[in-house]
N, C-alpha and C. Protein backbone atom coordinates (compact mmCIF):
# COMPACT_ATOMS: atom_id res chain seq x y z
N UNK A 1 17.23 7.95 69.31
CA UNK A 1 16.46 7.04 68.46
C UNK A 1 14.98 7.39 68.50
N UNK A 2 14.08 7.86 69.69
CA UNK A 2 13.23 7.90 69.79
C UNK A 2 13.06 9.53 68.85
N UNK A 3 13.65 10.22 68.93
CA UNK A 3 13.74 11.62 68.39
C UNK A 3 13.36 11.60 67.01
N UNK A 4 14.28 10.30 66.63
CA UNK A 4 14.02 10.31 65.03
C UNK A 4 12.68 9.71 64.75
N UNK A 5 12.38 8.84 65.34
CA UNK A 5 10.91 8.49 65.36
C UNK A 5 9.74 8.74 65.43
N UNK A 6 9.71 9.76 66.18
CA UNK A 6 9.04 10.53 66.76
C UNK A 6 9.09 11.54 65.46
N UNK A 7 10.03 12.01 64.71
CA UNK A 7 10.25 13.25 63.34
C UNK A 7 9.75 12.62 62.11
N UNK A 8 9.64 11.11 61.95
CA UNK A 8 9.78 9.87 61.04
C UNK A 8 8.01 10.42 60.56
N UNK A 9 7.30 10.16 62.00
CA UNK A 9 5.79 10.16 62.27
C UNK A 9 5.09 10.88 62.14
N UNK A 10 5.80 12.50 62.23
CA UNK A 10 5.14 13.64 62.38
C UNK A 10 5.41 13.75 60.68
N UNK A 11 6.41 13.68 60.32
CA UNK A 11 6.66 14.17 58.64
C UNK A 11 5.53 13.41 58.16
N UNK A 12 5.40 11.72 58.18
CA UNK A 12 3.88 10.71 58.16
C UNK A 12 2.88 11.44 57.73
N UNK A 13 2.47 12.36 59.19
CA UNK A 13 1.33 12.88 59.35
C UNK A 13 0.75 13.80 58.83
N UNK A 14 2.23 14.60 58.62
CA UNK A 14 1.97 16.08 57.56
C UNK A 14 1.61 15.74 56.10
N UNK A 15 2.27 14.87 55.94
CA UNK A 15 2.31 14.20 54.27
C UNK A 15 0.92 13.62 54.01
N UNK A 16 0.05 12.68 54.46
CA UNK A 16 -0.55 12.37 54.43
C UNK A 16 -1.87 13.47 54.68
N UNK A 17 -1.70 14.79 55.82
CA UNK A 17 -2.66 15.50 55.97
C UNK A 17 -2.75 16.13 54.65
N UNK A 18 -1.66 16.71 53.56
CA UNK A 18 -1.67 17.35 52.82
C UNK A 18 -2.82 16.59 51.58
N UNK A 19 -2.49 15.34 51.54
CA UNK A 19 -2.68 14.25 50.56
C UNK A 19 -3.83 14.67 50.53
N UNK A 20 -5.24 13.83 52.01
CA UNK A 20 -6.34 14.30 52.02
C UNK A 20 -7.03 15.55 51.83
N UNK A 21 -6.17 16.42 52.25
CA UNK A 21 -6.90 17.72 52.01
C UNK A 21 -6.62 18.25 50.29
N UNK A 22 -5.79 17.39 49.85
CA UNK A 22 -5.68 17.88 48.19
C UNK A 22 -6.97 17.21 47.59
N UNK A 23 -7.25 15.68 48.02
CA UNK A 23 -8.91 15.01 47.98
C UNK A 23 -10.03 16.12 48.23
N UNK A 24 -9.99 16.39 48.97
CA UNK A 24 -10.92 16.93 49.76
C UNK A 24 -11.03 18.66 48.67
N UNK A 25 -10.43 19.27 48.60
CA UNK A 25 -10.42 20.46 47.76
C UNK A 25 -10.91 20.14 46.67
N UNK A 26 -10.38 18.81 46.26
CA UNK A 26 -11.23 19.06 44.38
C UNK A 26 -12.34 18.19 44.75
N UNK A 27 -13.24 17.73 45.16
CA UNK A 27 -13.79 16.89 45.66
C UNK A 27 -15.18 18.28 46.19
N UNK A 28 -14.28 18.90 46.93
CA UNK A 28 -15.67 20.20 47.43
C UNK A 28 -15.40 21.02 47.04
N UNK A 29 -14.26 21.44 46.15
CA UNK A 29 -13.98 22.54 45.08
C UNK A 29 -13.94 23.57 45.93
N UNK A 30 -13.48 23.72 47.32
CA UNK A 30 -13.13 24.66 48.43
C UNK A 30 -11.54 24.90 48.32
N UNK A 31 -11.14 26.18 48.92
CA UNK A 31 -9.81 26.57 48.93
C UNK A 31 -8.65 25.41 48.63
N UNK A 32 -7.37 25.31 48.12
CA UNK A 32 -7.37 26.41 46.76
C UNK A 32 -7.98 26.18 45.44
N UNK A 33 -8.94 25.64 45.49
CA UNK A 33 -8.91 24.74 44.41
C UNK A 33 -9.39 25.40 43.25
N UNK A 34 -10.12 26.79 43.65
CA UNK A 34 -10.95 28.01 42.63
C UNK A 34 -9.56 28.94 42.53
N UNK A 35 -8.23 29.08 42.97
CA UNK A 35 -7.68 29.63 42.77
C UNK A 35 -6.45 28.92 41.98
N UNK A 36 -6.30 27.83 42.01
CA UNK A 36 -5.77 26.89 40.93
C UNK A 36 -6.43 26.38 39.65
N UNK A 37 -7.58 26.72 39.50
CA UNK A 37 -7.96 26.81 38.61
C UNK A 37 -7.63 27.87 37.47
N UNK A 38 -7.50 29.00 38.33
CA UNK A 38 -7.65 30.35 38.09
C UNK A 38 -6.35 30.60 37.06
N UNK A 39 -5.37 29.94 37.98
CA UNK A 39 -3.97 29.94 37.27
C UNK A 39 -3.50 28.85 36.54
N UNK A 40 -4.08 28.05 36.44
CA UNK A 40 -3.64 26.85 35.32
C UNK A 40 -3.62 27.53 33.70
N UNK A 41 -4.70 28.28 33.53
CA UNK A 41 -4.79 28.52 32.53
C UNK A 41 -3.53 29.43 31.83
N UNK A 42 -3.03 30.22 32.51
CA UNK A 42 -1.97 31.64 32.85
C UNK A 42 -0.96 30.61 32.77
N UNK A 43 -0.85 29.56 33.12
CA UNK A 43 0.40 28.87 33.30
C UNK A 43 0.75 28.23 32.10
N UNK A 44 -0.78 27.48 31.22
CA UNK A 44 -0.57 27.33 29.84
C UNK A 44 -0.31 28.23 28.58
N UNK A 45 -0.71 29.35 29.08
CA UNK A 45 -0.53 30.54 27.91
C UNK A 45 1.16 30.76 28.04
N UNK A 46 1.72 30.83 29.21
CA UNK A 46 3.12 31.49 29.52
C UNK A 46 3.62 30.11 28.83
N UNK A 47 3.70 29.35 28.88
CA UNK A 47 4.02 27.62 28.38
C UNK A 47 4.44 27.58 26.38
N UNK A 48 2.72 28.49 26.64
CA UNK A 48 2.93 28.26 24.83
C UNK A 48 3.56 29.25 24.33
N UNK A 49 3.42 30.80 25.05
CA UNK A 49 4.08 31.55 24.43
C UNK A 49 5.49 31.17 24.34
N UNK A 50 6.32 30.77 25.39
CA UNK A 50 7.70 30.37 25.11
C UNK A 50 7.91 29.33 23.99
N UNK A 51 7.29 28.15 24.41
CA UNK A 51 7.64 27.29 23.00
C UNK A 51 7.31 28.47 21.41
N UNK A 52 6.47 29.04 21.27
CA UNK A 52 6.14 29.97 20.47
C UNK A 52 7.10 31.07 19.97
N UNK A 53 8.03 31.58 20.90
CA UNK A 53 8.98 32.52 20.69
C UNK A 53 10.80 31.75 20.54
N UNK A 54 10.00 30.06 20.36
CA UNK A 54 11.54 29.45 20.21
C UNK A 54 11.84 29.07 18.63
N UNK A 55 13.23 30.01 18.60
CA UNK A 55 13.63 30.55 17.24
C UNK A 55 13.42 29.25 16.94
N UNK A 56 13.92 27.95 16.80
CA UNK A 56 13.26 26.27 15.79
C UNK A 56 12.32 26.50 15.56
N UNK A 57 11.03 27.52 16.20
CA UNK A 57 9.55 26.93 15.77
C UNK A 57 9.33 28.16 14.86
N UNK A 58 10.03 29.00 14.10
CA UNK A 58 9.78 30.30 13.19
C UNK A 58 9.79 29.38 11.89
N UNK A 59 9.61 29.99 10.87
CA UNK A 59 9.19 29.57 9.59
C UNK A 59 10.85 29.98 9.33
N UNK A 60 12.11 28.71 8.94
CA UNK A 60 12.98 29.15 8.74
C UNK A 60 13.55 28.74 6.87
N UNK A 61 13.95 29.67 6.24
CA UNK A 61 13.63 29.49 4.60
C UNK A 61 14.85 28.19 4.19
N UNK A 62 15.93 28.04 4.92
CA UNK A 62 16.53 27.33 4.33
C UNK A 62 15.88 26.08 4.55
N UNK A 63 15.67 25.44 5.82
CA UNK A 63 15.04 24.76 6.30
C UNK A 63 13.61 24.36 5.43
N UNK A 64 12.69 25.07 5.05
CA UNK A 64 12.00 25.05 4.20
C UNK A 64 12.19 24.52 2.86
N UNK A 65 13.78 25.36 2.28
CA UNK A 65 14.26 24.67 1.01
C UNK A 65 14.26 23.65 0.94
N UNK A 66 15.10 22.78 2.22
CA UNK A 66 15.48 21.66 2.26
C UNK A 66 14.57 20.39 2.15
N UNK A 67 13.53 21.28 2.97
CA UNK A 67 12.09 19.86 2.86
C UNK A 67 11.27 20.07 1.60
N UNK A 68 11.58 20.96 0.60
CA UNK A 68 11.26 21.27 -0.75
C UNK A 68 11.90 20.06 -1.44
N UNK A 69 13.40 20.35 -1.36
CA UNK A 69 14.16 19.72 -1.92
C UNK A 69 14.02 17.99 -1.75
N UNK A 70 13.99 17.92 -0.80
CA UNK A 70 13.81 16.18 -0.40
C UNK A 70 12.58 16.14 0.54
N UNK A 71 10.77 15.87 -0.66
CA UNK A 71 10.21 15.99 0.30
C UNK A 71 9.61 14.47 0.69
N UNK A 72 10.52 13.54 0.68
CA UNK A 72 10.58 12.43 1.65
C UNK A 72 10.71 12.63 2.90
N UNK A 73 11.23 13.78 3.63
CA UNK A 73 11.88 13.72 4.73
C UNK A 73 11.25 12.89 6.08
N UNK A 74 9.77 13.27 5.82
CA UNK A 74 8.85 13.03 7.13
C UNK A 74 7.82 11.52 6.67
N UNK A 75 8.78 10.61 5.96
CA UNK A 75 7.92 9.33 5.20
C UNK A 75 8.73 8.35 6.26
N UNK A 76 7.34 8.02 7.13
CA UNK A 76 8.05 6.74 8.07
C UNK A 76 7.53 5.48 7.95
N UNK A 77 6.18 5.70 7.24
CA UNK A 77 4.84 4.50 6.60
C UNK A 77 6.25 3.49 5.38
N UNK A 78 6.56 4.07 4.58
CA UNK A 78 7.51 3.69 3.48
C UNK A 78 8.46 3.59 3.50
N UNK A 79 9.24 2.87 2.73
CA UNK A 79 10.98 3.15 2.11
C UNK A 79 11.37 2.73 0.82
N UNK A 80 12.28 3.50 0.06
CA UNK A 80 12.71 3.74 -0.46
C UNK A 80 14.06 2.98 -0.44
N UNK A 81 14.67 1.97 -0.93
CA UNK A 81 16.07 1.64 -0.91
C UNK A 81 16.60 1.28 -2.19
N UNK A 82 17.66 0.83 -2.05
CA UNK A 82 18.42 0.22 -3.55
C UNK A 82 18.77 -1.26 -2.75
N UNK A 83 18.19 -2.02 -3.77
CA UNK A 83 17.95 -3.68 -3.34
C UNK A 83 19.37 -4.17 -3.37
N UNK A 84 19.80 -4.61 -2.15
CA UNK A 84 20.85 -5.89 -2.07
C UNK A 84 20.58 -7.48 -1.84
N UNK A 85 21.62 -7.69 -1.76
CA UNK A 85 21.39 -9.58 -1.79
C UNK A 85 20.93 -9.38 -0.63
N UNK A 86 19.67 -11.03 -0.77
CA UNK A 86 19.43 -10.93 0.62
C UNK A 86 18.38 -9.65 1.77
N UNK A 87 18.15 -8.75 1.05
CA UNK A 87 17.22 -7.88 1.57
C UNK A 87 16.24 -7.78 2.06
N UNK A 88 15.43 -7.83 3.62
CA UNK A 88 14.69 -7.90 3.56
C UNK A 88 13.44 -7.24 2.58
N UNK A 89 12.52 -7.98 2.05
CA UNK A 89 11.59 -7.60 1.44
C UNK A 89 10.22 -6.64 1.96
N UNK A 90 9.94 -6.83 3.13
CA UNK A 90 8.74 -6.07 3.83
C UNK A 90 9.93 -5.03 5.04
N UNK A 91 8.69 -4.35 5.31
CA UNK A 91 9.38 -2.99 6.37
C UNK A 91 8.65 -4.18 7.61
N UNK A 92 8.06 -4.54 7.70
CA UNK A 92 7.81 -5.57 8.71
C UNK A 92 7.96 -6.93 9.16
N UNK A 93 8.74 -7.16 8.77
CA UNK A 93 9.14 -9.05 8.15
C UNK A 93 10.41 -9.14 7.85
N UNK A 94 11.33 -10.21 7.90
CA UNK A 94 12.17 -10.83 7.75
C UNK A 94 12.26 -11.52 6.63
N UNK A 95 11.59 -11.60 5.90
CA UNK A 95 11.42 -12.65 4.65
C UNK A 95 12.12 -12.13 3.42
N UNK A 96 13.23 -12.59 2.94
CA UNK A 96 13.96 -12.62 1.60
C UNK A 96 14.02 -13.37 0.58
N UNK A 97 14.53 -13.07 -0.50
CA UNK A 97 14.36 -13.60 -1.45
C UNK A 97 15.84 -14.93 -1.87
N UNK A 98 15.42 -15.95 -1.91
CA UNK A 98 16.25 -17.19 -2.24
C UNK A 98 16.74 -17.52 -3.72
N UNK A 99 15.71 -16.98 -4.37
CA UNK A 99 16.62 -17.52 -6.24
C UNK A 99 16.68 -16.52 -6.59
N UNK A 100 17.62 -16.25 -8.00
CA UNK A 100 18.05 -15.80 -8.85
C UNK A 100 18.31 -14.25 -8.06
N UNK A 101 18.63 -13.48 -6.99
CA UNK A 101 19.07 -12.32 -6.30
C UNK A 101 19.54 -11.83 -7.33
N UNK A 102 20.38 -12.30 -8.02
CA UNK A 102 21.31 -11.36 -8.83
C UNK A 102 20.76 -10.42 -10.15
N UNK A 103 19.87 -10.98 -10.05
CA UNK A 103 18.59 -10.31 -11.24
C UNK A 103 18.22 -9.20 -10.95
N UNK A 104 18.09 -8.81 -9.73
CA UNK A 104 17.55 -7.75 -8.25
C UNK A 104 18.24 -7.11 -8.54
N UNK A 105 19.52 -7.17 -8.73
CA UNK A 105 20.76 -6.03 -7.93
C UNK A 105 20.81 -4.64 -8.47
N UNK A 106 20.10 -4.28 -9.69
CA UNK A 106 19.87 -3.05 -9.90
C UNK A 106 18.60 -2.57 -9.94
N UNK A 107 17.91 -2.70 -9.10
CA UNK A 107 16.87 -2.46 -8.84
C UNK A 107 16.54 -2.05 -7.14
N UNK A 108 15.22 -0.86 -7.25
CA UNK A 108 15.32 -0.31 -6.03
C UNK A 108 13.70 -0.72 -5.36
N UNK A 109 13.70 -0.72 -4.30
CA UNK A 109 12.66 -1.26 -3.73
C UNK A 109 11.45 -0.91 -2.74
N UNK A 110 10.47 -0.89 -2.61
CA UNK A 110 9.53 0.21 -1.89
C UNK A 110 9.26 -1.11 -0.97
N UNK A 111 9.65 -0.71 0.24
CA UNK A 111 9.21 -1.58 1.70
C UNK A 111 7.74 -1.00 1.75
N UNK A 112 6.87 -2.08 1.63
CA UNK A 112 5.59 -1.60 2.29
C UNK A 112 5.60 -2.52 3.78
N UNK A 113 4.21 -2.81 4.53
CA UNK A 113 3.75 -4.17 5.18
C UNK A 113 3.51 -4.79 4.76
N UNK A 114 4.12 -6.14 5.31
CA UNK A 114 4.04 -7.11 4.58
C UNK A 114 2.07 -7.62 4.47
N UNK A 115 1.45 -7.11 5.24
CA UNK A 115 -0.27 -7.32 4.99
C UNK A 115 -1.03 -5.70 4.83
N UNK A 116 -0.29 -4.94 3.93
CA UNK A 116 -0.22 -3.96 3.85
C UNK A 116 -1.43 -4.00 3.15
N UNK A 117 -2.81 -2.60 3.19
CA UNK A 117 -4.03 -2.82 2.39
C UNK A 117 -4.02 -1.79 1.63
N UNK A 118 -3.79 -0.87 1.94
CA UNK A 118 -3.73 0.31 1.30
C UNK A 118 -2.74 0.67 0.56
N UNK A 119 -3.61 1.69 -0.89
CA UNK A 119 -2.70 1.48 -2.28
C UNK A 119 -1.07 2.36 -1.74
N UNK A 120 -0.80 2.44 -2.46
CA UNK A 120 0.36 3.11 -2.48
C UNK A 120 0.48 4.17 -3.54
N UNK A 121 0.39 5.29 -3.29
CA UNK A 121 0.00 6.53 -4.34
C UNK A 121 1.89 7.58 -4.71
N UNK A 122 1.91 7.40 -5.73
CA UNK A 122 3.11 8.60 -6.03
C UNK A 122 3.22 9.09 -6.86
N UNK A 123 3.98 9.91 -6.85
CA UNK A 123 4.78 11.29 -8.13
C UNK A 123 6.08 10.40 -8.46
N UNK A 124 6.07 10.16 -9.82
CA UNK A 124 7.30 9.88 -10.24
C UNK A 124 7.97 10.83 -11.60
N UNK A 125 9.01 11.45 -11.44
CA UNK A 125 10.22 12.45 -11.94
C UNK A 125 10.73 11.58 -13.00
N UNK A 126 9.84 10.65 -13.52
CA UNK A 126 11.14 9.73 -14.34
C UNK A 126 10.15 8.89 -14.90
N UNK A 127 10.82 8.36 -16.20
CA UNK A 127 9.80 7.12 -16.93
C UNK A 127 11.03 5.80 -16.17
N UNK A 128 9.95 4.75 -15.37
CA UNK A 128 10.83 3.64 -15.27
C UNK A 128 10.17 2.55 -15.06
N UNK A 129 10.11 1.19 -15.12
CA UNK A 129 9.82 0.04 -14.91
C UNK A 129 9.44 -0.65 -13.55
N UNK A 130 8.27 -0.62 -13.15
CA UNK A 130 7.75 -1.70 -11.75
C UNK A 130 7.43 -3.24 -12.13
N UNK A 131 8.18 -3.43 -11.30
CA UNK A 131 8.11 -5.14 -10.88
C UNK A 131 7.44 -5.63 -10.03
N UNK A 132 6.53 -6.93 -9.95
CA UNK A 132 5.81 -6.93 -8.51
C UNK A 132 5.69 -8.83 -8.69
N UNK A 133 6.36 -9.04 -7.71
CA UNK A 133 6.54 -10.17 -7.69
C UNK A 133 5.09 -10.37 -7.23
N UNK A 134 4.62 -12.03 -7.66
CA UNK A 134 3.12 -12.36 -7.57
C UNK A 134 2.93 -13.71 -6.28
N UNK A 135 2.00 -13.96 -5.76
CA UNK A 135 1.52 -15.05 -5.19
C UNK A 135 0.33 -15.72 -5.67
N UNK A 136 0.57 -17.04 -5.94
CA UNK A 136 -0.65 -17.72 -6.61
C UNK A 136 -2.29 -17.64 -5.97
N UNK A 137 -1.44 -17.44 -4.79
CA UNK A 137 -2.86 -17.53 -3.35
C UNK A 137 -3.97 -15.90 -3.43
N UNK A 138 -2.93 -14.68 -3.98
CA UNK A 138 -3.80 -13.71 -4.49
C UNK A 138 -4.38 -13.57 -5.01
N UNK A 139 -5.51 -12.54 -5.13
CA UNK A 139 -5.86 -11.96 -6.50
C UNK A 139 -5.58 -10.81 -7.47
N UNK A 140 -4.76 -11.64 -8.30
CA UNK A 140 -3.68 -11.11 -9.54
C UNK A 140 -4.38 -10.77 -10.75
N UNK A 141 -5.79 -10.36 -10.31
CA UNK A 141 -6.77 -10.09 -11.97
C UNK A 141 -6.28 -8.89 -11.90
N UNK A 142 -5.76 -8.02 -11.11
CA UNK A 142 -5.23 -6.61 -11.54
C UNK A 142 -3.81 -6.50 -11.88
N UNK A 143 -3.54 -7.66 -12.66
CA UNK A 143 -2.66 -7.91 -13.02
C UNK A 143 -2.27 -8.29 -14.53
N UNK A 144 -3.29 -8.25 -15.01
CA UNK A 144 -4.10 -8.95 -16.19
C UNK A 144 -3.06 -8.18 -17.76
N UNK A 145 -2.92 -6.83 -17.24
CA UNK A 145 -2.69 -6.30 -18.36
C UNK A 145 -0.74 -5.48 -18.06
N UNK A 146 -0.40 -6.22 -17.40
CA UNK A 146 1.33 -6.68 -17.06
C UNK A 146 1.94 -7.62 -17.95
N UNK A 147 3.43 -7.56 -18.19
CA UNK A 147 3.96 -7.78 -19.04
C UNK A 147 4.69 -9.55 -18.04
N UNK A 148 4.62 -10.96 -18.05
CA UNK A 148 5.42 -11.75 -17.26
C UNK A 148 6.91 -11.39 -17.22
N UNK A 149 7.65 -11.68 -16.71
CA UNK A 149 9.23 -11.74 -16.50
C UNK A 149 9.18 -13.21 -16.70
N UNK A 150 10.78 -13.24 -17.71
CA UNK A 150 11.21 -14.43 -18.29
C UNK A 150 12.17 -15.50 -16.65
N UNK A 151 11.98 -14.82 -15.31
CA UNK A 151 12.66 -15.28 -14.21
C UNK A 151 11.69 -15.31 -12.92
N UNK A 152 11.94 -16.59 -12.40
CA UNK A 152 11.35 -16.34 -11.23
C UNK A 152 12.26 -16.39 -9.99
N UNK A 153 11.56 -15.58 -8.89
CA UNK A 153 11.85 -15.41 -7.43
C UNK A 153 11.73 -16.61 -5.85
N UNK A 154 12.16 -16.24 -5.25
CA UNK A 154 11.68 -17.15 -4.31
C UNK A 154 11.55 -16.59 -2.94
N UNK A 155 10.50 -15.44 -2.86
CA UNK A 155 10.29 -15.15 -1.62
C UNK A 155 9.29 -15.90 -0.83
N UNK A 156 9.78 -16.78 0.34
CA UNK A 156 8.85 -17.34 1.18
C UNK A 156 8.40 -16.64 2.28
N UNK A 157 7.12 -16.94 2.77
CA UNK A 157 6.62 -16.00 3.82
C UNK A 157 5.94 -17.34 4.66
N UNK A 158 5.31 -17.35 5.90
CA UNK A 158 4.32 -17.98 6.19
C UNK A 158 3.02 -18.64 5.72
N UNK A 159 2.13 -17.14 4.65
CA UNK A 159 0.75 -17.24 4.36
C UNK A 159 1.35 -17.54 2.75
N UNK A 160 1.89 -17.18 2.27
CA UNK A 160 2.38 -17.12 0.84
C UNK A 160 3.93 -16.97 0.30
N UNK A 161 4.15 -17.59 -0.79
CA UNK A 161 5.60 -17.60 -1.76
C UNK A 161 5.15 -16.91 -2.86
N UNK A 162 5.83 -15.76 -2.98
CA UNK A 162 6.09 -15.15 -4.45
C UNK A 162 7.07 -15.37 -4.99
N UNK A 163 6.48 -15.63 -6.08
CA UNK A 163 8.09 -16.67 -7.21
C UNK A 163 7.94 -16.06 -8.62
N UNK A 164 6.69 -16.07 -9.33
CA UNK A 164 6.60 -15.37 -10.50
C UNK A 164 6.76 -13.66 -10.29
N UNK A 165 6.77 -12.93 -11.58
CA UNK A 165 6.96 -11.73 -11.24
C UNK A 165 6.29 -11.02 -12.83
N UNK A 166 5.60 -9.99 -12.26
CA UNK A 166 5.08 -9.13 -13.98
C UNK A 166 5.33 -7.86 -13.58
N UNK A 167 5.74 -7.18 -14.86
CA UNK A 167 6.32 -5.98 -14.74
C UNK A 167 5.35 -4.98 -15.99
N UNK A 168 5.85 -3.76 -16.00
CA UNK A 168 5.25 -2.76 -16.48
C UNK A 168 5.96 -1.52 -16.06
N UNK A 169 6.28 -0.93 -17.89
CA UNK A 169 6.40 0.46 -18.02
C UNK A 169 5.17 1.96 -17.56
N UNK A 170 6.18 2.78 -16.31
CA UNK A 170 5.13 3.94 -16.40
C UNK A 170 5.68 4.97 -16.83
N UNK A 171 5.00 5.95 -17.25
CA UNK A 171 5.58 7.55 -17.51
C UNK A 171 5.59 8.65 -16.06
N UNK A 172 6.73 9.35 -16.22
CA UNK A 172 6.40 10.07 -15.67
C UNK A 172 4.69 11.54 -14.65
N UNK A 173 4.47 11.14 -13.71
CA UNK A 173 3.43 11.55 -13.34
C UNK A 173 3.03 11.02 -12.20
N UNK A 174 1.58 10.91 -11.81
CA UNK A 174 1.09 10.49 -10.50
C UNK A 174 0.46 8.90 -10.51
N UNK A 175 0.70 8.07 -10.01
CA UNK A 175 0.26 6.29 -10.09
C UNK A 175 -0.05 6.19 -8.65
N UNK A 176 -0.80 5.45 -8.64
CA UNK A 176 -1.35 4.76 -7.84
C UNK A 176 -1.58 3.08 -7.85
N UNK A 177 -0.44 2.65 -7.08
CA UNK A 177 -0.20 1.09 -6.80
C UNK A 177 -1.18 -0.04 -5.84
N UNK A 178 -1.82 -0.86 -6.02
CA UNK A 178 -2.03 -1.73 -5.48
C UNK A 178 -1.41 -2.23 -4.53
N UNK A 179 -1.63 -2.64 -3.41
CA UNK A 179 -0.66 -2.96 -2.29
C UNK A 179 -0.57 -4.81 -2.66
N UNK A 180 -1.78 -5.15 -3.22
CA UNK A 180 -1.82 -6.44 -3.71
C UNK A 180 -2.69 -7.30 -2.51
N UNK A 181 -2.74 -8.45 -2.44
CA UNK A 181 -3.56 -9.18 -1.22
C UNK A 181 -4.47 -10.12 -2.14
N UNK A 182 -5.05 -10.77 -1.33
CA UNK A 182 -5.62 -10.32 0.06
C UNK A 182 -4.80 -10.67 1.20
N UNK A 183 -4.33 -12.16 0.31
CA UNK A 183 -3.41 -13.02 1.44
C UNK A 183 -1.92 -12.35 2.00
N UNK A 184 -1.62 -11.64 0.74
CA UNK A 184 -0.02 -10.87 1.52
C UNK A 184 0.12 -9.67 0.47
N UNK A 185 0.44 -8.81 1.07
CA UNK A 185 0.61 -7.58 -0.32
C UNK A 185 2.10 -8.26 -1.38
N UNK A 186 2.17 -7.66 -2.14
CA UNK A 186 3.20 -7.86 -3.43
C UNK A 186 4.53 -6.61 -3.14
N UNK A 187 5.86 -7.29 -3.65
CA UNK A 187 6.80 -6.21 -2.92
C UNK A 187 6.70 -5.50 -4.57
N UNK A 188 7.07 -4.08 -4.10
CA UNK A 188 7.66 -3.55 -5.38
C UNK A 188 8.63 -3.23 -5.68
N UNK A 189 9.38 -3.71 -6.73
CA UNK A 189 10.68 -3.55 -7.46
C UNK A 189 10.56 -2.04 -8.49
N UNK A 190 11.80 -1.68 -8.66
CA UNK A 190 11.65 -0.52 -9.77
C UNK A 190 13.05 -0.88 -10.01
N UNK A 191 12.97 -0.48 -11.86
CA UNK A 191 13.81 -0.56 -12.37
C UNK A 191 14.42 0.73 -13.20
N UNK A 192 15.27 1.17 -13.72
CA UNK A 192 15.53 2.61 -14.29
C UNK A 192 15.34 3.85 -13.47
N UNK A 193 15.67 3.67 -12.26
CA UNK A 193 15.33 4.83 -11.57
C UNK A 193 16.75 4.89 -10.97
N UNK A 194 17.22 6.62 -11.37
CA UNK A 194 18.49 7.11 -11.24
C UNK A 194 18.55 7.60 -9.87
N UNK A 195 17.62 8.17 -9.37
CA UNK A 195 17.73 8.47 -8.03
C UNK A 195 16.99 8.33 -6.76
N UNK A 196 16.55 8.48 -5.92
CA UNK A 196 15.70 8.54 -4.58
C UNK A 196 14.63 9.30 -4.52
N UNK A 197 15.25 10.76 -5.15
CA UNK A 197 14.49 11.46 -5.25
C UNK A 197 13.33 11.81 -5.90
N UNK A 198 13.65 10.62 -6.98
CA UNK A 198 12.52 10.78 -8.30
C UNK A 198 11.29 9.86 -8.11
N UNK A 199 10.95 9.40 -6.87
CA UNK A 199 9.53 9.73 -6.25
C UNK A 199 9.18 10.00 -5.21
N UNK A 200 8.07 10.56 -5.37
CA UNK A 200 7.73 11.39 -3.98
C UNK A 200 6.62 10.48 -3.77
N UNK A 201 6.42 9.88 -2.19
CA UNK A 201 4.89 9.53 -1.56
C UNK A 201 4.21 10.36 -1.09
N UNK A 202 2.72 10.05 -1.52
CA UNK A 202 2.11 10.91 -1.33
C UNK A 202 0.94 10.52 -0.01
């Protein structure tokens, strides 16, 4: 018993001598500490060259195609869905819509934040119809020259209810959306849009 105790104390002592003297080296920048320096650097180059020579990190063409082809791939700010009953409305929030859903159901939907400030910019492949449900508590003067919808919504939130809704035809090309506010951004609906692909965020 005493043996082990005695081994318990000494390991203690070694461990702890090492500790201080690792203080003590960078501290007076005395042995090894100019020679660990020396090699840190050698140790990062050998580091990068491997990640560097790993075939995933080459420029690979199909791979390339693919993020050609669908260049949503790397969009985590946004989404893109096809609206069901019941959906949540924000990428951050829980809040859905209570009347008339069934009006929705062919229509696809861009999750922003729900106190989202910044516009929302895209390429659209297609002539189709945006919807943006409204809150009275906003300011809807950029809204002025939108067409009303003959139906209203019932999304409740905390700060605001959007219930009315105005819509508007775009053409194919580059738009730039209002996120809406101040009090809560506006969700966006799209209508006539055949696929996923036919906008890109930018």
């Amino acid at each position: 018993m005493k043996k082990i105790r005695k081994k318990i104390i000494i390991n203690l002592i070694i461990a702890l001598s090492f500790f201080l003297w690792g203080i003590f080296t960078i501290q007076s920048k005395v042995f090894p500490y100019k020679i660990l320096q020396q090699i840190k650097p050698r140790t990062i180059f050998i580091k990068f060259s491997i990640i560097s020579k790993n075939p995933f990190n080459k420029n690979d063409q199909q791979l390339l195609l693919s993020q050609k082809k669908y260049p949503n791939f790397n969009n985590k700010e946004r989404h893109l869905i096809k609206y069901s009953v019941e959906k949540n409305i924000w990428a951050d929030r829980i809040y859905y819509n209570h009347k008339n859903d069934i009006k929705l159901l062919n229509f696809y939907l861009i999750r922003i934040e729900r106190h989202q400030k910044k516009d929302i910019k895209i390429e659209i492949k297609e002539d189709f119809t945006i919807y943006r449900p409204i809150c009275e508590k906003n300011d809807n003067s950029k809204y002025k020259d939108w067409e009303k919808v003959d139906f209203e919504i019932a999304i409740i939130g905390r700060s605001c209810a959007h219930k009315k809704i105005v819509k508007k035809k775009f053409k194919k090309g580059y738009i730039s959306l209002s996120s809406g506010g101040p009090i809560s951004s506006d969700p966006i609906f799209i209508e006539g849009l055949s696929t996923l692909d036919s906008i890109i965020f930018k």
